[in-house]
C-alpha atoms as a PDB file:
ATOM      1  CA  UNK A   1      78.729 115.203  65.562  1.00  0.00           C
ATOM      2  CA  UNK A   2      80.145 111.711  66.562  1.00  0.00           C
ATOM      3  CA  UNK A   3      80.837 109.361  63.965  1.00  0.00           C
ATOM      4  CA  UNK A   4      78.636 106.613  63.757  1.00  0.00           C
ATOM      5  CA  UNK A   5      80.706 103.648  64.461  1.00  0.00           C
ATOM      6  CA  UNK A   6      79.851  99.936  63.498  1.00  0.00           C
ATOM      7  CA  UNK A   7      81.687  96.921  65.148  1.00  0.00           C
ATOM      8  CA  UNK A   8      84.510  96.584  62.327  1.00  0.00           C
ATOM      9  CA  UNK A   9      84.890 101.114  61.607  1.00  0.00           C
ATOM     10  CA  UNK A  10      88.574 101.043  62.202  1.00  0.00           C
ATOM     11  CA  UNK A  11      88.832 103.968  59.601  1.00  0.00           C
ATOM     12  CA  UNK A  12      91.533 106.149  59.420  1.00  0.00           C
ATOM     13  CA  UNK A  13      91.928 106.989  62.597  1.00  0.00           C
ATOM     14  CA  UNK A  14      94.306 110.135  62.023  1.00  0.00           C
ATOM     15  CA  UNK A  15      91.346 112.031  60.398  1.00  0.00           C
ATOM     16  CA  UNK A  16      89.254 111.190  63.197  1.00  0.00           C
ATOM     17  CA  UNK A  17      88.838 114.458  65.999  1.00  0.00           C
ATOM     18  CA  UNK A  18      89.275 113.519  69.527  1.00  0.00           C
ATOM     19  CA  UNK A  19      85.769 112.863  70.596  1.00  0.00           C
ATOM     20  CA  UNK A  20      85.162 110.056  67.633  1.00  0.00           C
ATOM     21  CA  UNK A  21      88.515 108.176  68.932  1.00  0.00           C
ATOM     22  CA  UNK A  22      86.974 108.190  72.565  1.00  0.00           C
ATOM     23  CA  UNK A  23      84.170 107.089  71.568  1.00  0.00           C
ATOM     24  CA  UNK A  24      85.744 104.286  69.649  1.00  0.00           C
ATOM     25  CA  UNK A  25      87.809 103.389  72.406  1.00  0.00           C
ATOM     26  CA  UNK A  26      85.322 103.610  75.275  1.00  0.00           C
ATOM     27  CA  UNK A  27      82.522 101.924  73.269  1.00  0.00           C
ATOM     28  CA  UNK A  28      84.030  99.789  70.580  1.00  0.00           C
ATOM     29  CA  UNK A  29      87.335  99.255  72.261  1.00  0.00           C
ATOM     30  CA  UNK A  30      89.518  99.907  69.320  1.00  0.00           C
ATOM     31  CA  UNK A  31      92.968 100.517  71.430  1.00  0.00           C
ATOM     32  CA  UNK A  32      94.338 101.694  67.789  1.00  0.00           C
ATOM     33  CA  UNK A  33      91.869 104.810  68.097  1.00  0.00           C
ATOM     34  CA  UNK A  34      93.132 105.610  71.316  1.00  0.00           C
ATOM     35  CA  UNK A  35      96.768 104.870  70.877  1.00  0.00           C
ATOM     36  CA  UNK A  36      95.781 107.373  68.120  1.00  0.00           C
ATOM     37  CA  UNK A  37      94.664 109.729  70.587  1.00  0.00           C
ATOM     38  CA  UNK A  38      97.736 109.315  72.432  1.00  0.00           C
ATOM     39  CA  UNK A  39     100.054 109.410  69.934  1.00  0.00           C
ATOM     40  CA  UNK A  40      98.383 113.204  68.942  1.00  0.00           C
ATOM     41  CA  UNK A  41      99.021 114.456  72.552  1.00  0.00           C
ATOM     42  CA  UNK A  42     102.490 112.632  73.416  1.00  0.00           C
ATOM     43  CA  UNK A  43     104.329 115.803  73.157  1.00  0.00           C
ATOM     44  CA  UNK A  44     102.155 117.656  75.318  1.00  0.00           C
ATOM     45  CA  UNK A  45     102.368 115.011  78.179  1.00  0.00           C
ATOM     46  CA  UNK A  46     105.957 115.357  77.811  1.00  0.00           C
ATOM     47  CA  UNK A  47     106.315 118.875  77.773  1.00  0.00           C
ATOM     48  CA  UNK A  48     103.933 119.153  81.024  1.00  0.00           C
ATOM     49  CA  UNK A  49     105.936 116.395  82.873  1.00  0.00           C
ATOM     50  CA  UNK A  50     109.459 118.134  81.951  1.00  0.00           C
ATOM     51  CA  UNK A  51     108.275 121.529  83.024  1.00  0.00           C
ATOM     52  CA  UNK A  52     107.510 119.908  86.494  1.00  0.00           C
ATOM     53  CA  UNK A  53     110.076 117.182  87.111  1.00  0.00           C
ATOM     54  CA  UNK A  54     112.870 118.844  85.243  1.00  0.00           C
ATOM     55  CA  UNK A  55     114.435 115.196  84.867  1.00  0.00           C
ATOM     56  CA  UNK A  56     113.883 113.803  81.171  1.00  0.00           C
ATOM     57  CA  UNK A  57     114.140 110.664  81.794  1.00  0.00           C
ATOM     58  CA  UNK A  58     111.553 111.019  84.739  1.00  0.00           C
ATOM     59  CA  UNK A  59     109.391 112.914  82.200  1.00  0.00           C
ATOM     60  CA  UNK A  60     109.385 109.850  79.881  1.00  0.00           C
ATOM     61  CA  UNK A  61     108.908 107.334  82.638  1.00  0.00           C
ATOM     62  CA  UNK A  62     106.236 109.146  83.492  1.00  0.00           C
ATOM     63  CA  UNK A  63     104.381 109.431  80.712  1.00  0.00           C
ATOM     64  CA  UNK A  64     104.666 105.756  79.922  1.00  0.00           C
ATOM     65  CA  UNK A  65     103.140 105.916  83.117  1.00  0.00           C
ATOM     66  CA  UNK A  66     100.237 107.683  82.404  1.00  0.00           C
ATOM     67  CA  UNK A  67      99.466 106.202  79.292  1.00  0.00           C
ATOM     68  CA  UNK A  68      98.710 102.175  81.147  1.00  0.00           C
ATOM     69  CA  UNK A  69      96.633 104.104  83.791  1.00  0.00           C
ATOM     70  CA  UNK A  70      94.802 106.179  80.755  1.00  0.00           C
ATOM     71  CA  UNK A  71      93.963 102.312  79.492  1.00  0.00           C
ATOM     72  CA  UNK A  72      92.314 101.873  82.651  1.00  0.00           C
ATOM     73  CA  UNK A  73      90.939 105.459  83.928  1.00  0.00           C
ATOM     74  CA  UNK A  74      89.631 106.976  80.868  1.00  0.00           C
ATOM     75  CA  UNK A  75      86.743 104.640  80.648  1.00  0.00           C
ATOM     76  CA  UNK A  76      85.413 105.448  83.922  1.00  0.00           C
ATOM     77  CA  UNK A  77      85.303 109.571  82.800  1.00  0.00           C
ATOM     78  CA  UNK A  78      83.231 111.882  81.047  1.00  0.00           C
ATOM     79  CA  UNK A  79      85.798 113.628  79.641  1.00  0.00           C
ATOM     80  CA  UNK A  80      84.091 116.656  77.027  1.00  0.00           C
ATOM     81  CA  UNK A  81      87.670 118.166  76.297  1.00  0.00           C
ATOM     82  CA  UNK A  82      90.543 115.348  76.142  1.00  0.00           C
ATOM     83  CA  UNK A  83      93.101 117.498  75.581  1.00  0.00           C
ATOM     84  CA  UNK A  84      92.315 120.589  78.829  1.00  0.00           C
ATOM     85  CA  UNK A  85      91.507 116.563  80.923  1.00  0.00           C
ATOM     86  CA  UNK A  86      94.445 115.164  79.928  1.00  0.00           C
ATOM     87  CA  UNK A  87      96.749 118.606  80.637  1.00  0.00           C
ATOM     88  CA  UNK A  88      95.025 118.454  84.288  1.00  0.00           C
ATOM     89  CA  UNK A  89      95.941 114.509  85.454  1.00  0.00           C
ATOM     90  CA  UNK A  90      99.291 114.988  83.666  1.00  0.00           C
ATOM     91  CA  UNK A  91      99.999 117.889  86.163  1.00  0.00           C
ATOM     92  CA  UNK A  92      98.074 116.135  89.030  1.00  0.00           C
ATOM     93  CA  UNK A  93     100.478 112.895  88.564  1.00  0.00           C
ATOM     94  CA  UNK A  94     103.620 115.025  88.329  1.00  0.00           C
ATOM     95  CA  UNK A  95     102.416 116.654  91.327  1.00  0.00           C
ATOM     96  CA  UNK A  96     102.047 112.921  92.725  1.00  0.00           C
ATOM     97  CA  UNK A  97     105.974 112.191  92.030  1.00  0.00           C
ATOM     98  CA  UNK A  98     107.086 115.472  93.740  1.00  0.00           C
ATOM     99  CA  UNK A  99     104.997 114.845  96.654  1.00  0.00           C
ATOM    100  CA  UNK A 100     106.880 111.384  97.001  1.00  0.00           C
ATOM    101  CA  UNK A 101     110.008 112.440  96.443  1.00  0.00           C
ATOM    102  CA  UNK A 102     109.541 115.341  99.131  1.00  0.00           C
ATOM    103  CA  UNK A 103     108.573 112.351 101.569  1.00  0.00           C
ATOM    104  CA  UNK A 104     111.526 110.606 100.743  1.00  0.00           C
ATOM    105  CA  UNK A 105     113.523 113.551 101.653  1.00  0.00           C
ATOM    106  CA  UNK A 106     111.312 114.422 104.678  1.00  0.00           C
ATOM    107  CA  UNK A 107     112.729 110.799 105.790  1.00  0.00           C
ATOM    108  CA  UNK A 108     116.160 111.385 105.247  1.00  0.00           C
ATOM    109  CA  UNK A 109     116.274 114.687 106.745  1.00  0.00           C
ATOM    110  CA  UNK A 110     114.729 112.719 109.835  1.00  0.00           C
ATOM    111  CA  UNK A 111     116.387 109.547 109.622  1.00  0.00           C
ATOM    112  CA  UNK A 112     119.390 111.818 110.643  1.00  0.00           C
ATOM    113  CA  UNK A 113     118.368 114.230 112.641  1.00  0.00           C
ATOM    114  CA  UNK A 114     115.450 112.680 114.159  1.00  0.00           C
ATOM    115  CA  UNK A 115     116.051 109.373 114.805  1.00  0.00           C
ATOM    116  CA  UNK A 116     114.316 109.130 118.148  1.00  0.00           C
ATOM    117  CA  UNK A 117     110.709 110.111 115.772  1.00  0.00           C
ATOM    118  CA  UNK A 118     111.837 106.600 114.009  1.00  0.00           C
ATOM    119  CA  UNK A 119     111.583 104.745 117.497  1.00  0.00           C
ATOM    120  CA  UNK A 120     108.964 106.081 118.787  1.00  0.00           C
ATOM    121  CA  UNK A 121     106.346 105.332 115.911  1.00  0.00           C
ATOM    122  CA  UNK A 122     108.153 101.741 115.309  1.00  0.00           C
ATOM    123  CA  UNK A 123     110.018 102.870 112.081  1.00  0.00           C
ATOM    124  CA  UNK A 124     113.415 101.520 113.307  1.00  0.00           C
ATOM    125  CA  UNK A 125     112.424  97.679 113.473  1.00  0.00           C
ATOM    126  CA  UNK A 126     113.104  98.230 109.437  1.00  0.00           C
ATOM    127  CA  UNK A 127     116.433  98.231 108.668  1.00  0.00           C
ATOM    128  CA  UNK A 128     115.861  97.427 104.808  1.00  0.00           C
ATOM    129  CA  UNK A 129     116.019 101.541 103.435  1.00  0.00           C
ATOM    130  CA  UNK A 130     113.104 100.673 101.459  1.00  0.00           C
ATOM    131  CA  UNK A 131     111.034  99.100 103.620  1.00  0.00           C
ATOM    132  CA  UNK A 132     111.728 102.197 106.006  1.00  0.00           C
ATOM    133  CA  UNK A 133     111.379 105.041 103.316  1.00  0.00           C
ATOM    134  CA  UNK A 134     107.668 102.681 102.537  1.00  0.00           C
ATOM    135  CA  UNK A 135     106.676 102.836 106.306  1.00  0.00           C
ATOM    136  CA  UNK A 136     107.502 106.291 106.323  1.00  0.00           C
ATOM    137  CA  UNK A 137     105.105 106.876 103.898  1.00  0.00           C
ATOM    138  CA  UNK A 138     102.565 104.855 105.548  1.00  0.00           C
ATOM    139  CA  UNK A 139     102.745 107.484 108.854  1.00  0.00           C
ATOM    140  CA  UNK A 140     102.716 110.025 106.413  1.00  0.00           C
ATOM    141  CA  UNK A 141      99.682 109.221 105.433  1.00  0.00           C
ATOM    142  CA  UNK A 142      98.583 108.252 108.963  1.00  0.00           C
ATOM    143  CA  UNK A 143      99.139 111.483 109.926  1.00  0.00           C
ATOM    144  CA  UNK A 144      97.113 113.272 107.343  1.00  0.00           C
ATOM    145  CA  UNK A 145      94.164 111.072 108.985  1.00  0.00           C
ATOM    146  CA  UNK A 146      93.989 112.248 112.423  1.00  0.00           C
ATOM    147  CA  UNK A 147      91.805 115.286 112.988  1.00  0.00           C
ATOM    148  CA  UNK A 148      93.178 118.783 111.901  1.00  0.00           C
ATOM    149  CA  UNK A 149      94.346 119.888 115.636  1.00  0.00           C
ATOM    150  CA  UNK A 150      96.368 116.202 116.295  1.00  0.00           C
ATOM    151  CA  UNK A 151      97.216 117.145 112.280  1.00  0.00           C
ATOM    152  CA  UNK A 152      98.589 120.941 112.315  1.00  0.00           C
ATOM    153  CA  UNK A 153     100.149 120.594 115.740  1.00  0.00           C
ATOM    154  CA  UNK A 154     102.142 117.085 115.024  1.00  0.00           C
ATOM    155  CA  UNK A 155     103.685 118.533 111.819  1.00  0.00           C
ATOM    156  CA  UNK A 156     104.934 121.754 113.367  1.00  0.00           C
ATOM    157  CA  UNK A 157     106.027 119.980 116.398  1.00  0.00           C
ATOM    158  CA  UNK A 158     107.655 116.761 114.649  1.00  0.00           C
ATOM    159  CA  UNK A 159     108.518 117.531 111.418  1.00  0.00           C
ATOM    160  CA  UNK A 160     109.077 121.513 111.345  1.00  0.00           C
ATOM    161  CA  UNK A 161     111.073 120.901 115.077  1.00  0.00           C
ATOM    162  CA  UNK A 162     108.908 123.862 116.465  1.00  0.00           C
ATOM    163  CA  UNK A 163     108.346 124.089 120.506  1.00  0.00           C
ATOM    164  CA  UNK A 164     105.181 123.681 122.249  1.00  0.00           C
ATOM    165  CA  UNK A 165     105.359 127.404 122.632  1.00  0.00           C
ATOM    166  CA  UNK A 166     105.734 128.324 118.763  1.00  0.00           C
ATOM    167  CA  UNK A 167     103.105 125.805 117.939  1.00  0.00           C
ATOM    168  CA  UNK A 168     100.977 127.745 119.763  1.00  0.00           C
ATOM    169  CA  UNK A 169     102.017 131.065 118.747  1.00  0.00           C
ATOM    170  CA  UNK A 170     101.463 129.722 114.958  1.00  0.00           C
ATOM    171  CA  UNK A 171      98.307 128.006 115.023  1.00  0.00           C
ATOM    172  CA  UNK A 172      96.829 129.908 117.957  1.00  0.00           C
ATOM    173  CA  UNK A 173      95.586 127.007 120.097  1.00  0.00           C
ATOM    174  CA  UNK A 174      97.103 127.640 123.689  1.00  0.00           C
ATOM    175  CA  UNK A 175      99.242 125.634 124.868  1.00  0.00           C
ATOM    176  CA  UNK A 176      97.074 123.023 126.794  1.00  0.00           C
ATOM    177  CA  UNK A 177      95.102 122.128 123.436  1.00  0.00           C
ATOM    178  CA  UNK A 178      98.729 121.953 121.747  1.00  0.00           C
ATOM    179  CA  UNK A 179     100.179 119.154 124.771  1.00  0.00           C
ATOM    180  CA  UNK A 180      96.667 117.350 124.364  1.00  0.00           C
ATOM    181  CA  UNK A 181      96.793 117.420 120.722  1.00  0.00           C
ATOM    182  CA  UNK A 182     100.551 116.172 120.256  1.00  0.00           C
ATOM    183  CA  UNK A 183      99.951 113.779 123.034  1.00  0.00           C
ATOM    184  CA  UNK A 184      96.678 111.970 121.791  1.00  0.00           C
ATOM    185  CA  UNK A 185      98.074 112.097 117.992  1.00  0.00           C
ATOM    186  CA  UNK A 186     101.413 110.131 119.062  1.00  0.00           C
ATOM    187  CA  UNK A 187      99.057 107.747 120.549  1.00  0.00           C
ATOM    188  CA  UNK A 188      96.694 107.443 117.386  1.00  0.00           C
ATOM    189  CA  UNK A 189      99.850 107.219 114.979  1.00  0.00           C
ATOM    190  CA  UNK A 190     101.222 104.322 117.226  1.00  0.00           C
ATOM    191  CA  UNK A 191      98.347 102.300 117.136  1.00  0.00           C
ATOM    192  CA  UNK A 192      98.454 102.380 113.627  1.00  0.00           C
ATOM    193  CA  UNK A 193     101.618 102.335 112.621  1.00  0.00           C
ATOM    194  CA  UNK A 194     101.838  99.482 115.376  1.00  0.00           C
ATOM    195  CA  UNK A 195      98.867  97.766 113.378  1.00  0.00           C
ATOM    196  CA  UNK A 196     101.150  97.876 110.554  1.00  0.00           C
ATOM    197  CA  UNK A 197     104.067  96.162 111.295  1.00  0.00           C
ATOM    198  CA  UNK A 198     101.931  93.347 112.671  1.00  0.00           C
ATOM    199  CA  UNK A 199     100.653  92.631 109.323  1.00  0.00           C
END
């Protein structure tokens, strides 16, 4: 049963269970009942982020990380078991790091073996690393827009370096569809990426 809470219950907040400390956060906005809350679960957002970023100091950033977003987010949930909730956007934002840091790779790999990729979407009018690595991102993401033919047969053609002939062969549209698919998704990815630098 949830503790009846009145404007000035600060209580002892260590005796509270977790669903009386959300409720005094989310309702009553007592940040000591959540930092509470936090403070009970610190080692298992630690332990989650180390088991997937194998970096501590990457585990701690990113748990100071997730505890100003949980300020913000936890609000906006119905969360009936904190702890299994918590476990699952812990993993999902670790997942969130690797995914960036296997872009930022991705870019590398293609800054130098690829570079023609980088002139043909516009990439190479950035000559700041960071500003390239960020526009990478940005066609990244541009690519996972585009319909699911432009989609599969632009990331085995571009970024797995496959031949029209073994895109085919691996996602069994013949090799028209493949040509038309490669051809109108360069085009998409250009307007947008070309949208981008003009902003």
């Amino acid at each position: 049963m949830i503790r009846i809470l009145k404007n000035n219950d600060t209580g002892n907040y260590q005796d509270w269970d977790d669903a009386e400390l959300l409720e005094a956060f989310c309702k009553r906005h007592h940040v000591e009942a959540f930092a509470e809350l936090y403070k009970r679960y610190m080692h298992l957002l630690i332990g989650v982020c180390m088991k997937y970023l194998k970096n501590e100091q990457e585990a701690y950033d990113a748990t100071s990380d997730i505890f100003e977003k949980l300020l913000q987010i936890v609000q906006k949930h119905n969360i009936d078991n904190f702890k299994n909730w918590l476990y699952v956007y812990t993993k999902n934002h670790c997942l969130m790091i690797l995914r960036h840091k296997e872009v930022e790779a991705k870019y590398v790999h293609h800054l130098k073996n690829n570079g023609h990729l980088f002139v043909e979407f516009g990439l190479d009018n950035h000559h700041d690393e960071e500003e390239r690595t960020e526009k990478y991102k940005q066609l990244m993401n541009a690519l996972d827009d585009l319909s699911a033919g432009q989609r599969i047969c632009l990331k085995t053609f571009c970024l797995e370096e496959k031949s029209y002939q073994e895109v085919a062969d691996e996602t069994g549209f013949s090799l028209n569809q493949v040509k038309s698919y490669i051809q109108n998704g360069k085009r998409n990815l250009k307007k947008v990426m070309i949208g981008l630098n003009e902003q």
